[in-house]
N, C-alpha and C. Protein backbone atom coordinates (compact mmCIF):
# COMPACT_ATOMS: atom_id res chain seq x y z
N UNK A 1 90.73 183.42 122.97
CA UNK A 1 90.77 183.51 121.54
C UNK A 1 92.10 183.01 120.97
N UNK A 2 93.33 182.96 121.48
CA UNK A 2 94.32 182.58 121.34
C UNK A 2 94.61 180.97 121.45
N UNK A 3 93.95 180.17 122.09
CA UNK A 3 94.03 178.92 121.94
C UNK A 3 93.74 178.46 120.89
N UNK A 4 92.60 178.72 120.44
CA UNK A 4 92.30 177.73 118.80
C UNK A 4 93.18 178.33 117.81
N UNK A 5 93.77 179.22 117.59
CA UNK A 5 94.46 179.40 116.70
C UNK A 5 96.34 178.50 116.93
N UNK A 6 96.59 178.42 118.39
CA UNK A 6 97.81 177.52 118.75
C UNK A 6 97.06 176.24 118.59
N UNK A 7 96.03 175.45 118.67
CA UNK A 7 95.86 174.40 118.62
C UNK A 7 95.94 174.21 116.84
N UNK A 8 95.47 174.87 115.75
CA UNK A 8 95.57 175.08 114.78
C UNK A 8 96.71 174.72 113.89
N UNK A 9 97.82 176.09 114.34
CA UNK A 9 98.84 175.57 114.07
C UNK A 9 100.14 174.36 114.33
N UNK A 10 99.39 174.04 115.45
CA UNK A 10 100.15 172.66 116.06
C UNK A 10 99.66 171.72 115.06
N UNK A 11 98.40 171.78 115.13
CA UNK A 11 97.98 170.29 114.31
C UNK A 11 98.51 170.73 112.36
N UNK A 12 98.88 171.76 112.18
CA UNK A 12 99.91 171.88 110.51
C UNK A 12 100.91 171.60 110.82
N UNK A 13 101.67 171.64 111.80
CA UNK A 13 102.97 171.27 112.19
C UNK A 13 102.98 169.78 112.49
N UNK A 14 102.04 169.16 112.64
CA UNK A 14 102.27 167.99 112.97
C UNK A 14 101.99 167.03 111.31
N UNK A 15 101.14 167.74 110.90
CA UNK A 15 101.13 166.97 109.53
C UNK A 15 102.02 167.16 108.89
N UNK A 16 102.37 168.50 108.85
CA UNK A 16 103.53 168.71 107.85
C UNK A 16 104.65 167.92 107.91
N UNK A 17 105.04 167.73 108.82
CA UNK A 17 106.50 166.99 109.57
C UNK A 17 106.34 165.31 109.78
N UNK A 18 106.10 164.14 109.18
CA UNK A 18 105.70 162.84 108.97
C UNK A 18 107.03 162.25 109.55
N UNK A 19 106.87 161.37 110.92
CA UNK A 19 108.19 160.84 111.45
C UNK A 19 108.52 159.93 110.39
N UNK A 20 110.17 159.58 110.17
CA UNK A 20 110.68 158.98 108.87
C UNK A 20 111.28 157.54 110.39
N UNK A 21 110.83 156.47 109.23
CA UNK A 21 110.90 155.35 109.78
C UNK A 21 112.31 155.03 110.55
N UNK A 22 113.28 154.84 108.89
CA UNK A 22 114.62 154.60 109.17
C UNK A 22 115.26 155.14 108.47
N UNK A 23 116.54 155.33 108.60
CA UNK A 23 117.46 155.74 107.19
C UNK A 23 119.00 155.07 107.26
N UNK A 24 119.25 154.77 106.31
CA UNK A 24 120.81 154.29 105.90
C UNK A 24 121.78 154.58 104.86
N UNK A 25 122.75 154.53 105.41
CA UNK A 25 123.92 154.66 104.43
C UNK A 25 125.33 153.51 104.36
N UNK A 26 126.18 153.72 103.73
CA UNK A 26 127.08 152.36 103.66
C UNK A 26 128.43 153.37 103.16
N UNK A 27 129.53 152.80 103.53
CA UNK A 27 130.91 153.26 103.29
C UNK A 27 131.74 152.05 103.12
N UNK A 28 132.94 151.98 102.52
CA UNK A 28 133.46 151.11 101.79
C UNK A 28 134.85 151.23 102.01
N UNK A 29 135.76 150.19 102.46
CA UNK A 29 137.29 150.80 102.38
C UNK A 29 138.07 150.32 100.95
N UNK A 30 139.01 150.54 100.40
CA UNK A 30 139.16 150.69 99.11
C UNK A 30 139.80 148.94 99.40
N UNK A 31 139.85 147.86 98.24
CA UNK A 31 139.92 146.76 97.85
C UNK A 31 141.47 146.98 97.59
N UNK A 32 142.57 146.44 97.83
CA UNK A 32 143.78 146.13 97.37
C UNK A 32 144.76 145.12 97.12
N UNK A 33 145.08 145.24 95.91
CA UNK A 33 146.14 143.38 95.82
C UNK A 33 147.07 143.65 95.95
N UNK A 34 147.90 144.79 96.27
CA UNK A 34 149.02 145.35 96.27
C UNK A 34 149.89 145.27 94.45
N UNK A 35 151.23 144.71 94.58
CA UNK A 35 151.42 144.87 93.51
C UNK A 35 151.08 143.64 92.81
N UNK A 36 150.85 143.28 91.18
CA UNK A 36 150.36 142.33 90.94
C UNK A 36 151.85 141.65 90.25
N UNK A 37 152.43 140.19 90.28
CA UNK A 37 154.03 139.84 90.11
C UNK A 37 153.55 139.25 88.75
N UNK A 38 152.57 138.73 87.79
CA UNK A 38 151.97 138.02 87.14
C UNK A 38 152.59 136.58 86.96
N UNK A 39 152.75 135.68 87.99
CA UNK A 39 153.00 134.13 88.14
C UNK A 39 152.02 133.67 88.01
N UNK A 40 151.54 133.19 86.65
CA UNK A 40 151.28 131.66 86.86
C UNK A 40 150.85 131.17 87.92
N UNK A 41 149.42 130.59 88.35
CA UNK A 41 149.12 129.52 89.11
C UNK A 41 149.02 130.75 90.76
N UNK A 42 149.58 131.59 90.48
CA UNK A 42 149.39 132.47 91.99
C UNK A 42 148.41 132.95 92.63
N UNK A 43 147.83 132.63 93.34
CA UNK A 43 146.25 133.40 94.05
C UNK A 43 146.42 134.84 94.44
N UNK A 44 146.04 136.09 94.02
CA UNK A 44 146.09 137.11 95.14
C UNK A 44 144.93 137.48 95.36
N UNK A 45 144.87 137.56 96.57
CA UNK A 45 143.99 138.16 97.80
C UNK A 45 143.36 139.00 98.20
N UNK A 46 142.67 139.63 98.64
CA UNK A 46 142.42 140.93 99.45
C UNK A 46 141.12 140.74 99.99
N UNK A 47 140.63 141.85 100.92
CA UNK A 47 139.42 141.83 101.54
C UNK A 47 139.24 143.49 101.87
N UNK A 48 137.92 143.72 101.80
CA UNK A 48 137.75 145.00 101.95
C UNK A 48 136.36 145.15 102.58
N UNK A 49 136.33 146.07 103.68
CA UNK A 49 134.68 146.29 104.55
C UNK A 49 133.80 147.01 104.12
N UNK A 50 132.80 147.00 103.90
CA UNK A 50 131.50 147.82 104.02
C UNK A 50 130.93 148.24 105.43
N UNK A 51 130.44 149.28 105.71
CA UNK A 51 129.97 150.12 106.99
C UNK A 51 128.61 150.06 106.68
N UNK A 52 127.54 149.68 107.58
CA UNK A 52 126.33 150.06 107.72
C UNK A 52 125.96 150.90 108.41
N UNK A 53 125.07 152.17 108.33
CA UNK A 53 124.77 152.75 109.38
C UNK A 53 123.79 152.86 109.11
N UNK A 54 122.91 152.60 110.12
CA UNK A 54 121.17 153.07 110.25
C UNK A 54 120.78 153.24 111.31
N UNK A 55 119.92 154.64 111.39
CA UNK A 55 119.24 155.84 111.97
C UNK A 55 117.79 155.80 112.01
N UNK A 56 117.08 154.91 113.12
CA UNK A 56 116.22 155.36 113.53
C UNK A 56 115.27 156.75 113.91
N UNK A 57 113.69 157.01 113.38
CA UNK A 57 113.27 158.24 113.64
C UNK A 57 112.62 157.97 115.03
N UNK A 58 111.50 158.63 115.16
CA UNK A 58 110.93 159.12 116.60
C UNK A 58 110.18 157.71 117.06
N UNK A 59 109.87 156.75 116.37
CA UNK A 59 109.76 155.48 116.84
C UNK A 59 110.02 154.32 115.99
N UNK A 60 110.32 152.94 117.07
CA UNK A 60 110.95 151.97 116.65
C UNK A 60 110.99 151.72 115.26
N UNK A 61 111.74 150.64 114.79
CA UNK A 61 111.44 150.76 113.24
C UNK A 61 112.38 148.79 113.25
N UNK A 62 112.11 148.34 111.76
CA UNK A 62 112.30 147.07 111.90
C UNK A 62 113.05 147.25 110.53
N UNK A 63 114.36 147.05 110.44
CA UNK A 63 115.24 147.96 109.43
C UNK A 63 115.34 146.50 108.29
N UNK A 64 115.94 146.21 107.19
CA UNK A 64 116.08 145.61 106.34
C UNK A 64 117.09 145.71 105.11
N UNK A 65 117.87 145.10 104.88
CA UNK A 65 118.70 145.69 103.90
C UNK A 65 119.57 144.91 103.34
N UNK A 66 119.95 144.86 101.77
CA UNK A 66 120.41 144.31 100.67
C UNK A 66 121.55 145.04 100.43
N UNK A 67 122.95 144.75 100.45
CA UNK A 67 124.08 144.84 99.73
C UNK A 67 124.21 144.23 98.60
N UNK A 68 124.55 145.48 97.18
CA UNK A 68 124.90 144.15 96.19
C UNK A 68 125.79 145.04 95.59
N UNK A 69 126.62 144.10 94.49
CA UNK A 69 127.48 144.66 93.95
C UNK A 69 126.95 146.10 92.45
N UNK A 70 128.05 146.36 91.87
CA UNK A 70 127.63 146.98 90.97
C UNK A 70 127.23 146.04 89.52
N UNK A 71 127.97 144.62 89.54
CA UNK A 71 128.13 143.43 88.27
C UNK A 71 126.48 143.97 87.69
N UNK A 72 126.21 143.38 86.51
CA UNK A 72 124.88 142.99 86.10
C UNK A 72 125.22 141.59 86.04
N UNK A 73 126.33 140.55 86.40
CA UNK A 73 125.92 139.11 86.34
C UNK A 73 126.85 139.15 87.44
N UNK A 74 127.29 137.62 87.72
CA UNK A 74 128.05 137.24 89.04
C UNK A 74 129.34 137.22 87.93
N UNK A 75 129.53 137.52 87.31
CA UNK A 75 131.38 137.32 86.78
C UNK A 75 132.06 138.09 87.10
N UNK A 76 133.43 137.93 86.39
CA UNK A 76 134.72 138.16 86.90
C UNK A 76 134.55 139.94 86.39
N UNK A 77 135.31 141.13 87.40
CA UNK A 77 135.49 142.09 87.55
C UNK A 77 136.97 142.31 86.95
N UNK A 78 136.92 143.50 86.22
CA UNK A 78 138.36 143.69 85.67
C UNK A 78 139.11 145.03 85.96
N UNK A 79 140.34 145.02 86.29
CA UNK A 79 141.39 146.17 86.37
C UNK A 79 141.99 146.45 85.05
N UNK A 80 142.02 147.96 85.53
CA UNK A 80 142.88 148.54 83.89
C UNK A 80 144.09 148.90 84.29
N UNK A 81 145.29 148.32 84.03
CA UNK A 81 146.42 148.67 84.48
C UNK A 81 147.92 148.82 82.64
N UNK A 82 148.65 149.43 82.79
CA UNK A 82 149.30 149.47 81.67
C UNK A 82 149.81 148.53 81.26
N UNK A 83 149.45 147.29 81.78
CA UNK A 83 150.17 145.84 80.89
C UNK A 83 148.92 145.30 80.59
N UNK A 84 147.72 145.78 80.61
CA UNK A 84 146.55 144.98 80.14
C UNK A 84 145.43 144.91 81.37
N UNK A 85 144.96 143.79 81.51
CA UNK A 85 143.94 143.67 81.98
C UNK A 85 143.61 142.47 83.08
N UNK A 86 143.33 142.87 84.30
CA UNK A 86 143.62 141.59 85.32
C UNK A 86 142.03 141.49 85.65
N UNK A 87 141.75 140.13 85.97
CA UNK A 87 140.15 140.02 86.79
C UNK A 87 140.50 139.20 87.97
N UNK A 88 139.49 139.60 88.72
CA UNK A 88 139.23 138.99 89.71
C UNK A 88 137.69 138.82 90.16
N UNK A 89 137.27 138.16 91.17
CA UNK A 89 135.85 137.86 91.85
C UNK A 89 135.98 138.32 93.20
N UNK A 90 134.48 138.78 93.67
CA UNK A 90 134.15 139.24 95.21
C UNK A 90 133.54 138.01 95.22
N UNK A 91 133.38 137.91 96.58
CA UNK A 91 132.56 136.89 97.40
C UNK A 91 132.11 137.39 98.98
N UNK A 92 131.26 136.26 99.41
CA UNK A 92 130.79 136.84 100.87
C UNK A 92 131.71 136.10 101.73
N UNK A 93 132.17 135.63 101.46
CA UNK A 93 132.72 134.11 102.38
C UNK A 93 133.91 134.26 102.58
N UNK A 94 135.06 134.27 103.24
CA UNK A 94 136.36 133.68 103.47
C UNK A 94 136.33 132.41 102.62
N UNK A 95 135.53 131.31 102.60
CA UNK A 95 136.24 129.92 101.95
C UNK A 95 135.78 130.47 100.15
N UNK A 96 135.55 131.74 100.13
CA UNK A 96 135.21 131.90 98.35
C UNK A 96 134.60 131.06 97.74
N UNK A 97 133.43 130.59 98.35
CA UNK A 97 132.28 129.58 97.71
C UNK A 97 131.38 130.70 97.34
N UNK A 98 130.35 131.64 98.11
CA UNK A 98 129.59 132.00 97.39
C UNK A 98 130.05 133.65 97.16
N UNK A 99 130.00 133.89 96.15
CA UNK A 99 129.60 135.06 94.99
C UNK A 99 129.36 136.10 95.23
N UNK A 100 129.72 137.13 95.04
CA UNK A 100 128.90 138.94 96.05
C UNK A 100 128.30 139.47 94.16
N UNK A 101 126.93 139.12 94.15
CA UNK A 101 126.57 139.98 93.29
C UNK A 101 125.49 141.00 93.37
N UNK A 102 124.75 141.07 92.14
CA UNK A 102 123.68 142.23 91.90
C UNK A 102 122.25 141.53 92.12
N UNK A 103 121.88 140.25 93.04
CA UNK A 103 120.97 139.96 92.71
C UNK A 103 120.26 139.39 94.31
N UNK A 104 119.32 139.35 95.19
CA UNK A 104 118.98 138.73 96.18
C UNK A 104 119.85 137.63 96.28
N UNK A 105 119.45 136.70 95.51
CA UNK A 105 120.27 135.18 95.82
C UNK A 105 121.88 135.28 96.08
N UNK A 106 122.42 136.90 96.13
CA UNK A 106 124.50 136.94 96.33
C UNK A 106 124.34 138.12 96.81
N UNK A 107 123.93 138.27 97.22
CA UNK A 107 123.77 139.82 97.98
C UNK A 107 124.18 139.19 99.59
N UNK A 108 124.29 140.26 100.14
CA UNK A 108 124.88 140.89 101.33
C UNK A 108 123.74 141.37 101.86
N UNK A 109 122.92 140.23 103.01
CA UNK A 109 121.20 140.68 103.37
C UNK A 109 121.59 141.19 105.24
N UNK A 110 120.64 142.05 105.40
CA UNK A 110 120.75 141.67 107.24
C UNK A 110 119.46 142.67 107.59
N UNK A 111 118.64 142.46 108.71
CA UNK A 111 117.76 142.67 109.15
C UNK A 111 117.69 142.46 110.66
N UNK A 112 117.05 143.70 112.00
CA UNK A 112 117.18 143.80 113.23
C UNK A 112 115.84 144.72 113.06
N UNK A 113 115.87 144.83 114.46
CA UNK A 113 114.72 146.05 115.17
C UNK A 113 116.19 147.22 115.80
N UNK A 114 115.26 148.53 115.11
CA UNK A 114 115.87 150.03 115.89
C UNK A 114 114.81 150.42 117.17
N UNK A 115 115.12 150.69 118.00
CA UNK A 115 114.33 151.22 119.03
C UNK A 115 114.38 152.94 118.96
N UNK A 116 113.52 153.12 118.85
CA UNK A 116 113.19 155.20 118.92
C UNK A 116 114.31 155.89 119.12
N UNK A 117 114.94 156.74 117.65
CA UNK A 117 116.06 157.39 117.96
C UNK A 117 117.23 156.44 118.20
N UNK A 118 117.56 155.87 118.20
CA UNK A 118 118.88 154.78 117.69
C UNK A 118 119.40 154.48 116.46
N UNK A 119 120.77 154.37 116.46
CA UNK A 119 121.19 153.80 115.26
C UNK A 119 122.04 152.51 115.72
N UNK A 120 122.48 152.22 114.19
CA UNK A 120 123.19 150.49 114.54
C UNK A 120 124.31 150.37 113.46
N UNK A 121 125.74 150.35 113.87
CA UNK A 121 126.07 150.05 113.12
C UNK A 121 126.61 148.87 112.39
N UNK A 122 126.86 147.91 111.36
CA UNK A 122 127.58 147.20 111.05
C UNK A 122 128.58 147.21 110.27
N UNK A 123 129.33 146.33 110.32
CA UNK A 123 130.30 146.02 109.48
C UNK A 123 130.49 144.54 108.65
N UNK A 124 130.63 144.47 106.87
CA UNK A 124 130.45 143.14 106.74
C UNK A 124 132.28 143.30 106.00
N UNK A 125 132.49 141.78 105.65
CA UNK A 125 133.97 141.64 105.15
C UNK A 125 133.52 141.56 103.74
N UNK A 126 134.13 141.92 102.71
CA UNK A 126 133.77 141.24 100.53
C UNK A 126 135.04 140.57 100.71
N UNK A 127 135.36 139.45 100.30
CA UNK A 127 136.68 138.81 100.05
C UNK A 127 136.78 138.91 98.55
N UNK A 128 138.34 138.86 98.02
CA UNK A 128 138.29 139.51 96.83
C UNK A 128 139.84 138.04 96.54
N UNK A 129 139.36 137.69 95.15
CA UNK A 129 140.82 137.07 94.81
C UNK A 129 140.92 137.04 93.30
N UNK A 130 142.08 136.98 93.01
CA UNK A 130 142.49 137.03 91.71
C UNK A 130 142.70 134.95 91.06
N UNK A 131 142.19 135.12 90.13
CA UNK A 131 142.23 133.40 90.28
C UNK A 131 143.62 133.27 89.84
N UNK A 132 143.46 132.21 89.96
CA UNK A 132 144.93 131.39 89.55
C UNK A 132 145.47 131.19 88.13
N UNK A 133 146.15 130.82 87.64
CA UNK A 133 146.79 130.76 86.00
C UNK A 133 146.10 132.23 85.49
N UNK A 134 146.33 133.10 86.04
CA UNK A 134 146.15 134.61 85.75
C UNK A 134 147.59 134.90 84.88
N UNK A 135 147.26 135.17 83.81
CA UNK A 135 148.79 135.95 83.08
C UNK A 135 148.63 137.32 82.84
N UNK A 136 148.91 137.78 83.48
CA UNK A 136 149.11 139.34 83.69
C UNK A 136 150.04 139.84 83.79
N UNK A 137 150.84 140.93 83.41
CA UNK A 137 152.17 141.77 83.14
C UNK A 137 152.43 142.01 85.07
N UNK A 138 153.61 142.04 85.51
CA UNK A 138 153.72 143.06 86.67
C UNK A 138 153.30 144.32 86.10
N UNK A 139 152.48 144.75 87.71
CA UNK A 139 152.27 146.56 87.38
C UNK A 139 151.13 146.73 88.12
N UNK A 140 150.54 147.84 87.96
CA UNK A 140 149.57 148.34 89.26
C UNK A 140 148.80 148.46 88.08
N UNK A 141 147.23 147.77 89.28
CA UNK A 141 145.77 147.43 87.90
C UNK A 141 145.19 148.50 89.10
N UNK A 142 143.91 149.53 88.16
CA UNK A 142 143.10 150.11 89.08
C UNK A 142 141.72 149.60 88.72
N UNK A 143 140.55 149.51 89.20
CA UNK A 143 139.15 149.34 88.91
C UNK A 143 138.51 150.67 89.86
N UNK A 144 137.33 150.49 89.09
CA UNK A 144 136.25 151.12 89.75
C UNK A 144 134.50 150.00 90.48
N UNK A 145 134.29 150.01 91.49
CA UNK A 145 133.24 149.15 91.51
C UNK A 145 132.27 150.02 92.24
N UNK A 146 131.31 149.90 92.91
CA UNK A 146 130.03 150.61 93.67
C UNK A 146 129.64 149.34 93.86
N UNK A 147 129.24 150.01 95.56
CA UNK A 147 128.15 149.17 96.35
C UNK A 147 126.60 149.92 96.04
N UNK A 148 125.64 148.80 95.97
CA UNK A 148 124.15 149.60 95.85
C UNK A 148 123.73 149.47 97.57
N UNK A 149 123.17 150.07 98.26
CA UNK A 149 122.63 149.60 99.31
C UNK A 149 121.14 149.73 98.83
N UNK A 150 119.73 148.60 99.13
CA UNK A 150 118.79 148.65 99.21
C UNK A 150 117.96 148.73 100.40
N UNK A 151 117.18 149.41 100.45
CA UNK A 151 116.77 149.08 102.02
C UNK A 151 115.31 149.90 101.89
């Protein structure tokens, strides 16, 4: 008499509980130009990482995923600092050809297979520069930006 009632509750426990495919998250190290000198014609620099992590459930899974910025267009991003106002652009690239935005076509894409119970992590680079004939006061600019992860 005791079996059909354990077979019972096994099979609510098994519905109840739906294995979850994949899951992810992303971490960010903070972007810095150090101090800004405001010259004329000067490039400054920086680069900053994003962390991928994704967590496979109880079987394989074929993961997918979109980095994009916070922009609603691909333009220039601005700091608020007490001499005014500095911009700069992200990009994916070291040679700063293409663009890190909010949209498939500048996004930050990557896609693999998880095998059961695995995770994976990555790491991508945002290159960040301040353009050139920038006139900006010396002084420390702060921004705020967000990564979206889609997946």
């Amino acid at each position: 008499m005791k079996l059909p009632a354990t077979f019972c509750c096994l099979g609510i426990a098994l519905i109840g509980a739906p294995a979850m495919a994949y899951d992810c998250s992303v971490a960010a190290t903070p972007l810095n130009f150090g101090m800004v000198e405001g010259r004329t014609g000067q490039v400054t620099r920086s680069t900053a990482t994003l962390t991928v992590v994704c967590q496979s459930g109880n079987s394989a899974a074929t993961v997918s995923y979109q980095l994009l910025s916070d922009t609603f267009s691909a333009g220039d991003k601005t700091m608020m600092g007490g001499n005014g106002e500095a911009s700069y652009q992200l990009y994916t690239s070291r040679s700063y050809q293409q663009v890190w935005g909010d949209t498939s076509g500048n996004a930050i894409s990557d896609s693999y297979t998880l095998a059961a119970n695995t995770s994976q992590t990555r790491v991508y680079t945002v290159y960040a520069r301040m353009q050139p004939g920038l006139k900006v006061g010396p002084g420390q600019y702060t921004g705020v930006s967000t990564v979206r992860l889609i997946y």
